[in-house]
Protein backbone atom coordinates (compact mmCIF):
# COMPACT_ATOMS: atom_id res chain seq x y z
CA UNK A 1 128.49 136.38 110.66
CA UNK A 2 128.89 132.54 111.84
CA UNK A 3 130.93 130.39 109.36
CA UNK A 4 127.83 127.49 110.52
CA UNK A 5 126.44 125.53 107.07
CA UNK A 6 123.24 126.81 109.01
CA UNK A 7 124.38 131.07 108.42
CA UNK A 8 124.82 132.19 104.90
CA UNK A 9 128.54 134.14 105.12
CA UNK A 10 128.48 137.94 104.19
CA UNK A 11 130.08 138.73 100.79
CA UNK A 12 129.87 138.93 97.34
CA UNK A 13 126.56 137.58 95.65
CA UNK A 14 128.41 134.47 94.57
CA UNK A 15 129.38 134.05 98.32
CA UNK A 16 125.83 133.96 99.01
CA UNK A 17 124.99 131.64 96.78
CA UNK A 18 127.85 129.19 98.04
CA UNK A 19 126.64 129.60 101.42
CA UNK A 20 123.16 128.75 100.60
CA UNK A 21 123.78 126.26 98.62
CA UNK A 22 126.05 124.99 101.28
CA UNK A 23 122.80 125.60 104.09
CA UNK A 24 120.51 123.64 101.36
CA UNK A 25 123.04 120.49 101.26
CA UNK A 26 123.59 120.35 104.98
CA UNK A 27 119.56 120.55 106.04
CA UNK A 28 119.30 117.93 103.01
CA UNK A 29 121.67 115.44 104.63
CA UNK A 30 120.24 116.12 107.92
CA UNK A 31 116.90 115.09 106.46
CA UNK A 32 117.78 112.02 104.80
CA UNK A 33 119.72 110.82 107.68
CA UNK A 34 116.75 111.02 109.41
CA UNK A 35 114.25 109.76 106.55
CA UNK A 36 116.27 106.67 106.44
CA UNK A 37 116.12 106.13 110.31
CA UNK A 38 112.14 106.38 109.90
CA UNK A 39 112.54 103.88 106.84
CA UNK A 40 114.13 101.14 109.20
CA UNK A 41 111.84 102.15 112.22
CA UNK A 42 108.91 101.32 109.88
CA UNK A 43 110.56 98.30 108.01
CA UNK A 44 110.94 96.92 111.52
CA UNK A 45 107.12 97.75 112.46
CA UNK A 46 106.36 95.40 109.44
CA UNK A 47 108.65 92.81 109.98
CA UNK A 48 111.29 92.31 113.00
CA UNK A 49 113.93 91.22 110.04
CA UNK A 50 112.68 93.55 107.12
CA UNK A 51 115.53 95.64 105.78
CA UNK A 52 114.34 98.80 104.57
CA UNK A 53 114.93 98.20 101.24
CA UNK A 54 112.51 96.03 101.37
CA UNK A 55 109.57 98.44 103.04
CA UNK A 56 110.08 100.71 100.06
CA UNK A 57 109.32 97.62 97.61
CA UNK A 58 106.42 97.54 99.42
CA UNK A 59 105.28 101.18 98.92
CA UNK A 60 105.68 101.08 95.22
CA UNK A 61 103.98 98.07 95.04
CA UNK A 62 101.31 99.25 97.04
CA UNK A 63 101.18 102.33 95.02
CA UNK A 64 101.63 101.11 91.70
CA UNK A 65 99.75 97.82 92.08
CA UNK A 66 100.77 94.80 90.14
CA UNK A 67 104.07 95.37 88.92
CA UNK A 68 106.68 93.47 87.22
CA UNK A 69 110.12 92.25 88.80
CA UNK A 70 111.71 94.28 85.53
CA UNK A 71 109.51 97.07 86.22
CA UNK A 72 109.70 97.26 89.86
CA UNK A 73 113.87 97.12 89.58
CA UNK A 74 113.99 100.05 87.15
CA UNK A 75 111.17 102.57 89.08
CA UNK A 76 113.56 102.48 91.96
CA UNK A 77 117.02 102.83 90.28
CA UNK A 78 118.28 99.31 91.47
CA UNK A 79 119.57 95.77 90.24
CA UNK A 80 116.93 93.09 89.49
CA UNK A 81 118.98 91.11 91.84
CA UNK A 82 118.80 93.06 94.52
CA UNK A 83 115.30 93.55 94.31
CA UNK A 84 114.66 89.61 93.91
CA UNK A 85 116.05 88.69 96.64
CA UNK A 86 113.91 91.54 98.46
CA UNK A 87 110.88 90.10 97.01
CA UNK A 88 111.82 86.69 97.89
CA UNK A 89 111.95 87.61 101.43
CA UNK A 90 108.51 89.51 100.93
CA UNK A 91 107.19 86.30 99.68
CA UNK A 92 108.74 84.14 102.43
CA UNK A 93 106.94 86.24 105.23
CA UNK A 94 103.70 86.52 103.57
CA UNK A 95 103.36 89.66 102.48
CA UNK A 96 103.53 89.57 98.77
CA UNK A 97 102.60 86.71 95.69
CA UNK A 98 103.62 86.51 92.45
CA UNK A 99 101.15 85.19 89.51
CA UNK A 100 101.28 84.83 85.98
CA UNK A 101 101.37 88.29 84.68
CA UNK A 102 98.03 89.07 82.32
CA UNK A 103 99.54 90.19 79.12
CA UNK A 104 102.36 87.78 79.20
CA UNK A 105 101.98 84.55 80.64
CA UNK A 106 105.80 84.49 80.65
CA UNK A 107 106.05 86.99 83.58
CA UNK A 108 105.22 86.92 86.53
CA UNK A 109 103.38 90.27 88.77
CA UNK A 110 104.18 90.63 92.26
CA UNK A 111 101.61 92.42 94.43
CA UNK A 112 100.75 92.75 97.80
CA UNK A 113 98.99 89.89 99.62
CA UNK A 114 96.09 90.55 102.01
CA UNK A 115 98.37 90.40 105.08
CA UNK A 116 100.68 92.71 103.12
CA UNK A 117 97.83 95.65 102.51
CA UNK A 118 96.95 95.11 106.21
CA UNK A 119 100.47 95.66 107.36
CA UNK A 120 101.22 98.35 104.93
CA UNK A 121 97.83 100.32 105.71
CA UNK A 122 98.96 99.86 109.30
CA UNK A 123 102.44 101.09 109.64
CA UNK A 124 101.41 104.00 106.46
CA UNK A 125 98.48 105.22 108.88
CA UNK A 126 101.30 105.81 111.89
CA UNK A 127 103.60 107.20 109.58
CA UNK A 128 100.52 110.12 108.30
CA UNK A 129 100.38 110.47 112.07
CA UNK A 130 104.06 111.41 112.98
CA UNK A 131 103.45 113.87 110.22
CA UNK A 132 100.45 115.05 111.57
CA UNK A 133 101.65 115.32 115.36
CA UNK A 134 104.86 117.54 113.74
CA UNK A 135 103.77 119.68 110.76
CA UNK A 136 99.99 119.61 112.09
CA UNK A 137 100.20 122.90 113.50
CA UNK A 138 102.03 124.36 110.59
CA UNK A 139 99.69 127.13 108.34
CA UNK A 140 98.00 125.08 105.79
CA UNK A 141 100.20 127.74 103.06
CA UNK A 142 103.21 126.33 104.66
CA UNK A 143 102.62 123.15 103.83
CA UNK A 144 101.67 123.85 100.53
CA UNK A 145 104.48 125.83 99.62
CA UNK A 146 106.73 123.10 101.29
CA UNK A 147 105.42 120.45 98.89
CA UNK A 148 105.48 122.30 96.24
CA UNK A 149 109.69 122.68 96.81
CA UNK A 150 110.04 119.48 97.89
CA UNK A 151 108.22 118.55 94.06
CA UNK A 152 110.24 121.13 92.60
CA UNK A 153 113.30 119.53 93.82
CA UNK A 154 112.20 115.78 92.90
CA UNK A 155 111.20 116.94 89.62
CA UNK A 156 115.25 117.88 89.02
CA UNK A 157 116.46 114.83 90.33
CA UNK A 158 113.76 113.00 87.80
CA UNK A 159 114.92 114.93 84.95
CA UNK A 160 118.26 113.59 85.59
CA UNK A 161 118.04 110.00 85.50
CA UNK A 162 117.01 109.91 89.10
CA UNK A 163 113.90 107.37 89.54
CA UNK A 164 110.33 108.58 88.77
CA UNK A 165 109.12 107.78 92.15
CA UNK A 166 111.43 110.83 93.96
CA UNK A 167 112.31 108.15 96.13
CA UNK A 168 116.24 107.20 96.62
CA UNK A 169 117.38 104.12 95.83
CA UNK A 170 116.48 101.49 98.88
CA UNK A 171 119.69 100.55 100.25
CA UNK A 172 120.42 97.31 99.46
CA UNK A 173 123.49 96.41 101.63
CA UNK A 174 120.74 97.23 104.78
């Protein structure tokens, strides 16, 4: 047997178990690595200086709709200043207001401008593509049962303090 994070190692049951776990980690990384080189691809398809910490602002917002600075900080697991300064880039290029928040004229909602929807439908619809062109072809119970552990696996990471989106933390520093 290969000593390869891709080849479980023969051995006790515990050995197994290492070794998958070790498998699981390694195909993990791999994926993020390349989740977060599709996050800046896309930021960039939005904006030629949007950091992609600032591309998944825009995907809760779009999602959630009207959201709070407060609120938008804690869904993804970050600083309000971080965020701010996101959002006050956002603003800058057009792509998202802020106005007086409904139930407390104190506050202030930020949500995607017209130009921001437009973008965001825009670079979301290529993104449902690349998906498409690689996991089209996939049986339909594949995919199912693929969500379903990718869910499974969010759902852990939620339980533990993790935010409620799934989503990691945007990096900031990028």
């Amino acid at each position: 047997m290969s000593n390869s994070p891709d080849v479980p190692a023969a051995g006790s049951a515990d050995d197994t178990v290492d070794a998958a776990l070790r498998t699981v980690e390694h195909q993990i990384s791999v994926l993020w690595r390349r989740a977060r080189s599709v996050s800046h691809q896309l930021s960039r398809q939005v904006h030629p200086d949007m950091e992609p910490a600032a591309y998944g602002l825009l995907t809760v917002i779009r999602r959630e709709g009207p959201i709070r600075l407060t609120e938008l900080a804690l869904s993804i697991g970050v600083g309000k200043p971080s965020v701010s300064r996101q959002i006050a880039f956002l603003e800058s290029i057009g792509l998202v207001s802020k106005e007086a928040d409904p139930l407390d004229g104190r506050a202030q909602s930020i949500r995607l401008t017209d130009k921001g929807e437009e973008k965001m439908h825009q670079v979301q619809d290529a993104r449902r593509q690349v998906f498409r062109e690689r996991l089209g072809e996939w049986p339909l119970e594949e995919l199912q049962t693929l969500a379903q552990y990718i869910a499974k696996l969010n759902a852990i990471y939620e339980r533990d303090g993790f935010p409620k989106d799934g989503l990691p933390p945007p990096d900031v520093s990028a």
